[in-house]
Structures are given as structure tokens and as C-alpha cells.
Protein backbone atom coordinates (compact mmCIF):
# COMPACT_ATOMS: atom_id res chain seq x y z
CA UNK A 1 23.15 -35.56 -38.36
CA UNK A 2 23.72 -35.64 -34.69
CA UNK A 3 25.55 -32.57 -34.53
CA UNK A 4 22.56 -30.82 -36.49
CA UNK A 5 20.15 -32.47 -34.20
CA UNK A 6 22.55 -31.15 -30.99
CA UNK A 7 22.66 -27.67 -32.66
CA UNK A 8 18.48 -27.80 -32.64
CA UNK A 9 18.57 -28.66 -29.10
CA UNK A 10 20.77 -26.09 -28.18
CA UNK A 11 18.66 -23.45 -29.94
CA UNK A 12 16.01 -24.95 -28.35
CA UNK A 13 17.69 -24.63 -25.51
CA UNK A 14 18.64 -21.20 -25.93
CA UNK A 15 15.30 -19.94 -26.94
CA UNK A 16 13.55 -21.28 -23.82
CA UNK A 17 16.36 -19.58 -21.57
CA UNK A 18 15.82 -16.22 -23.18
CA UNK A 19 12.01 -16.93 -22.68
CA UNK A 20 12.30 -17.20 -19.04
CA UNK A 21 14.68 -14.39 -18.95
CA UNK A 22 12.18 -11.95 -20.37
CA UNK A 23 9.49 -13.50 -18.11
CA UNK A 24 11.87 -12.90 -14.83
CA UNK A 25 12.51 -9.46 -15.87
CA UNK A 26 8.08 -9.13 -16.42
CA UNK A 27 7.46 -10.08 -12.55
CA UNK A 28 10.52 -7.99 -11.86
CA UNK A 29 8.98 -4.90 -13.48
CA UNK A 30 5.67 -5.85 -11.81
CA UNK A 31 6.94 -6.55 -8.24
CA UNK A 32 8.54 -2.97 -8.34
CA UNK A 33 5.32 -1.93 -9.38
CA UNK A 34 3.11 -3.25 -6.60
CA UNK A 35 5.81 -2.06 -3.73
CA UNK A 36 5.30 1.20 -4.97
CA UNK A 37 1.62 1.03 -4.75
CA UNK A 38 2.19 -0.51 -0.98
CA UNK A 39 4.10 2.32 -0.25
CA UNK A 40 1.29 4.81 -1.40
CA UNK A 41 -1.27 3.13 0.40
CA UNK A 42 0.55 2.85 3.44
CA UNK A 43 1.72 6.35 3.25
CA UNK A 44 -2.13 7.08 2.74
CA UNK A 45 -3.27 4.82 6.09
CA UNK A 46 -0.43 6.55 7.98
CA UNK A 47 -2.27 10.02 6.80
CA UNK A 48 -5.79 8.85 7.26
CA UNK A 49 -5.00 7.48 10.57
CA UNK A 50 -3.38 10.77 12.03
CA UNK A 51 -6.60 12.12 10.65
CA UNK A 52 -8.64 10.30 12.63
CA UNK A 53 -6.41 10.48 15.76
CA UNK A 54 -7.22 14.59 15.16
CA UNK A 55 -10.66 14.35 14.72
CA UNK A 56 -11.26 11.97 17.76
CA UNK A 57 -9.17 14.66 19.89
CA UNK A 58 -11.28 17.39 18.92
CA UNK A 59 -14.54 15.64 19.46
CA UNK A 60 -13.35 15.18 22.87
CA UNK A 61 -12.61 18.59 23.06
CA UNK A 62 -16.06 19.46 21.75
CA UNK A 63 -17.49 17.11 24.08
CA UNK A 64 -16.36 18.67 27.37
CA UNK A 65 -17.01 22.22 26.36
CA UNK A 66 -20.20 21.09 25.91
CA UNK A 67 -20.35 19.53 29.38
CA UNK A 68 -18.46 22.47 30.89
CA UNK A 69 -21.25 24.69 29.04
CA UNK A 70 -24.08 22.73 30.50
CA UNK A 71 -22.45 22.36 33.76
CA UNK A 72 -22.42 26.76 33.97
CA UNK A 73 -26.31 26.50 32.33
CA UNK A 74 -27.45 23.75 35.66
CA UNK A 75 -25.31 26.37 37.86
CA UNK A 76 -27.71 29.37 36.60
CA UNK A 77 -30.68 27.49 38.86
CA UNK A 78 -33.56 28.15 35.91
């Protein structure tokens, strides 16, 4: 009977090892998942911050032809 009782154990055993196996290999599969989402979104906050790098250089841009403009209108003496 103990050798029955041994070969439930082991199965037992067995069984919970193949369990955590398949579980291992789940967060595996998941982790791989969310590092390629990270890498999207980073690539996407590297793109959306050049974007705003761009459009702060051409408001500046905008801004002093605008205050070169006004500068020539105050030179006119109206």
C-alpha cells in the first residue's frame, strides 16, 4: 500500500509541477506582451515629444516675425 500511496504522491507531485509550468510559461507570454506595448508607447512619447519640440520652434519663429512685423509697422510713424 505504501508504494501505491508514494505513486499518488508522485502524481500529485507531478501534476502540480506541470501546473506551475504552464503558469510560468502564462506570465512569460504576458511579460513579452507588455514590453512590446512599452516599446510602442515609448516609441510614441519619443514621436510626440519631437512633435512638440517642432511646434514650440515654430511658435518662436511665428513669434518674432510678428515682433519684427510690428517693429517695421512702429517704424512707419502712423
Amino acid at each position: 500500500m505504501k508504494t501505491e500511496e508514494e505513486m499518488d504522491s508522485f502524481q500529485l507531485l507531478e501534476e502540480k509541477i506541470d501546473s506551475l509550468i504552464k503558469f510560468i510559461n502564462t506570465i512569460k507570454k504576458e511579460k513579452e506582451s507588455l514590453m512590446e506595448k512599452t516599446n510602442t508607447q515609448e516609441r510614441k512619447i519619443l514621436d510626440l515629444s519631437g512633435e512638440v519640440e517642432y511646434l514650440k520652434t515654430s511658435r518662436d519663429q511665428a513669434k518674432q516675425r510678428i515682433e519684427a512685423l510690428l517693429e517695421k509697422i512702429e517704424q512707419l510713424d502712423i
